[in-house]
Protein backbone atom coordinates (compact mmCIF):
# COMPACT_ATOMS: atom_id res chain seq x y z
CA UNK A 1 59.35 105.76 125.12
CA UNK A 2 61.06 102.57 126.55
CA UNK A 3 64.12 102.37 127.90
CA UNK A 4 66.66 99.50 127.82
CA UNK A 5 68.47 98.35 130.83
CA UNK A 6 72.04 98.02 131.51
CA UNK A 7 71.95 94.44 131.02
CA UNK A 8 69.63 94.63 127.98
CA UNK A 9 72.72 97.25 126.30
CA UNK A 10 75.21 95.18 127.00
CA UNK A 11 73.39 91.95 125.23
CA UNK A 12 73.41 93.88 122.26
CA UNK A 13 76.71 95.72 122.39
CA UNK A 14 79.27 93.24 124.15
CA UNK A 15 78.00 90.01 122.03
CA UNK A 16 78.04 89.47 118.36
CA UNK A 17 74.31 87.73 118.43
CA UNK A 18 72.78 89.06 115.25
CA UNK A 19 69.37 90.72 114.48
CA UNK A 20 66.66 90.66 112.52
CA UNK A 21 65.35 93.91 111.34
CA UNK A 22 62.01 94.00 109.81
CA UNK A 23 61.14 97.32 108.25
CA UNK A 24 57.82 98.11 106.49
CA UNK A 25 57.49 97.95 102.70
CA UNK A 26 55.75 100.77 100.04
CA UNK A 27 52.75 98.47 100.54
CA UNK A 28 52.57 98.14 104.19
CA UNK A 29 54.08 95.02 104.09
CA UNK A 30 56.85 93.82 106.51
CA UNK A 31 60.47 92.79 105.30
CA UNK A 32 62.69 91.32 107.48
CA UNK A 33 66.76 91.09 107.25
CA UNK A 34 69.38 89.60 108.95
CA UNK A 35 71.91 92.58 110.02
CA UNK A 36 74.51 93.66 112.48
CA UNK A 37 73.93 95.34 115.63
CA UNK A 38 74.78 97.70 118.43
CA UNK A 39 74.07 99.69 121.30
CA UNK A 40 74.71 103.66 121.99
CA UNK A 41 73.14 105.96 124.27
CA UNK A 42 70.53 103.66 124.69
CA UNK A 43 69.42 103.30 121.08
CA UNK A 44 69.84 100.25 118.74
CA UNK A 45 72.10 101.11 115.98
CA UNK A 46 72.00 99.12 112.67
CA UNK A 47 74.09 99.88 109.49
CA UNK A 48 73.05 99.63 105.57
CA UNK A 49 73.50 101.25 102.36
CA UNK A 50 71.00 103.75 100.29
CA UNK A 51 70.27 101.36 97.74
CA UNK A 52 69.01 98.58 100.09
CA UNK A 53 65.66 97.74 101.01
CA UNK A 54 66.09 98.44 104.94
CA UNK A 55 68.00 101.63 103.97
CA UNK A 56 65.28 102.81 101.58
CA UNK A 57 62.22 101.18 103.39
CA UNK A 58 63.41 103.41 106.57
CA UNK A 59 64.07 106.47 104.58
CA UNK A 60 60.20 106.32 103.74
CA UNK A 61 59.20 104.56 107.03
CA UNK A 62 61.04 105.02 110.01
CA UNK A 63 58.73 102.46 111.77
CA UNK A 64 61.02 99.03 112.38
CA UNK A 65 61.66 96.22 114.67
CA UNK A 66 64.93 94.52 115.84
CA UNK A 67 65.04 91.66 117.45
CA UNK A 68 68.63 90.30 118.30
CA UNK A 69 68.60 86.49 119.27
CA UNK A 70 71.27 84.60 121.27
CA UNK A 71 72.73 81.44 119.36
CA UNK A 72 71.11 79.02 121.85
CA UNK A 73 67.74 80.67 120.84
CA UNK A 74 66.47 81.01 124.34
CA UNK A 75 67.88 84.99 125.21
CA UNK A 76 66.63 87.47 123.03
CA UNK A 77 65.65 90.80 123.01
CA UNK A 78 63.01 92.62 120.38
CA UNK A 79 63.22 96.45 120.41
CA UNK A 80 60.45 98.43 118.53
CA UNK A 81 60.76 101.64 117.60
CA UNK A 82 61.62 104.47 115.61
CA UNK A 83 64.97 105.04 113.63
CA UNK A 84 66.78 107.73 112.48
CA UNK A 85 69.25 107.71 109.73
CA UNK A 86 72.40 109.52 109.72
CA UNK A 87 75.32 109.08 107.07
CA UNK A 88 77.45 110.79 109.26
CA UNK A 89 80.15 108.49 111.38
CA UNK A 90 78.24 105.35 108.80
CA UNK A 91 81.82 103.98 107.50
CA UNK A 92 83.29 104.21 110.98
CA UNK A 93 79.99 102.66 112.09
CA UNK A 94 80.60 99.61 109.86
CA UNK A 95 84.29 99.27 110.49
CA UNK A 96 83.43 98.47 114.03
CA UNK A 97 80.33 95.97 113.39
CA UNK A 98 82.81 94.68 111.05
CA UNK A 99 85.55 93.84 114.12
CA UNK A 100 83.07 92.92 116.25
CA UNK A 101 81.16 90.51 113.93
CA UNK A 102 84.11 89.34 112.28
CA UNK A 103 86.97 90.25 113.32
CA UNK A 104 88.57 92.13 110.74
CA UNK A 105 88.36 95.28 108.64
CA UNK A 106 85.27 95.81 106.49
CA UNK A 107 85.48 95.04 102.91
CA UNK A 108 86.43 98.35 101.04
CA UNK A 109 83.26 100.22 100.07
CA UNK A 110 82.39 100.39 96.05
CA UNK A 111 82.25 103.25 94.09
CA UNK A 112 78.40 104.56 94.66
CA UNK A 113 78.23 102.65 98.05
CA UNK A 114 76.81 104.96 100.69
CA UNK A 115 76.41 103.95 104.09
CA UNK A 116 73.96 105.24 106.39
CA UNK A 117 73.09 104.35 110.39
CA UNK A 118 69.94 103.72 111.56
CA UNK A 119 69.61 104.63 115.18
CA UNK A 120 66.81 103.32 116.77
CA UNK A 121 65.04 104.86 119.62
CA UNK A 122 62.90 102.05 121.49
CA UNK A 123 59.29 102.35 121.98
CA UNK A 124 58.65 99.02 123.28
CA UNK A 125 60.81 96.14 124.47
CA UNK A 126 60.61 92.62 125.15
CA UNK A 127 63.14 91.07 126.76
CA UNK A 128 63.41 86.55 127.10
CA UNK A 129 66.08 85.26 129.22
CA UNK A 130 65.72 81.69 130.25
């Protein structure tokens, strides 16, 4: 197991860069998505739904990737790993990607909309800083 620094936390939890998450398909293929991030305790925390591919590619798979990339392009930070999916705290999870994305509440949830956090423990890091 890797762990990420102090600096390499607060990259991904003080900054609203965002991430792309690339999960592994039914067919071994890799699918990659643009998503919010975090930090906790040292683990990479994403947020999705059930009925997504991420969501239900991770429920199979818990193998993914995150990288989160700095607007100028030249910081960035990849995290591999392996995620584990919780629904518990997932709404309050989203509320605060929400503020720190974009600045207000998160859209009200529809009627079969369950959310679910991935946490990811890293396994390997690579970390660019110009």
């Amino acid at each position: 197991m890797a762990s990420l620094t102090d600096e390499q936390r607060a990259f991904i939890r003080d900054n609203p860069y965002y991430a792309v998450v690339t999960t592994m398909r039914e067919d071994g293929s890799p699918h990659s998505t643009v998503a919010w991030a975090t930090e906790e305790d040292g683990k990479v925390l994403i947020n999705t739904t059930t009925r997504r591919a991420k969501g239900r590619h991770l429920a199979r798979d818990p193998r993914v990737s995150v990288v989160v990339l700095a607007p100028d392009g030249y910081h960035w930070l990849a995290v591999s790993g392996t995620a584990e999916l919780t629904t518990e705290g997932a709404n309050e999870d989203i509320e605060q990607l929400s503020w720190k994305y974009d600045n207000k509440a998160f859209r009200p949830l529809g009627e079969d909309e369950v959310r679910v956090t991935a946490r990811i423990t890293p396994e390997q890091i690579t970390w660019y800083e110009e």
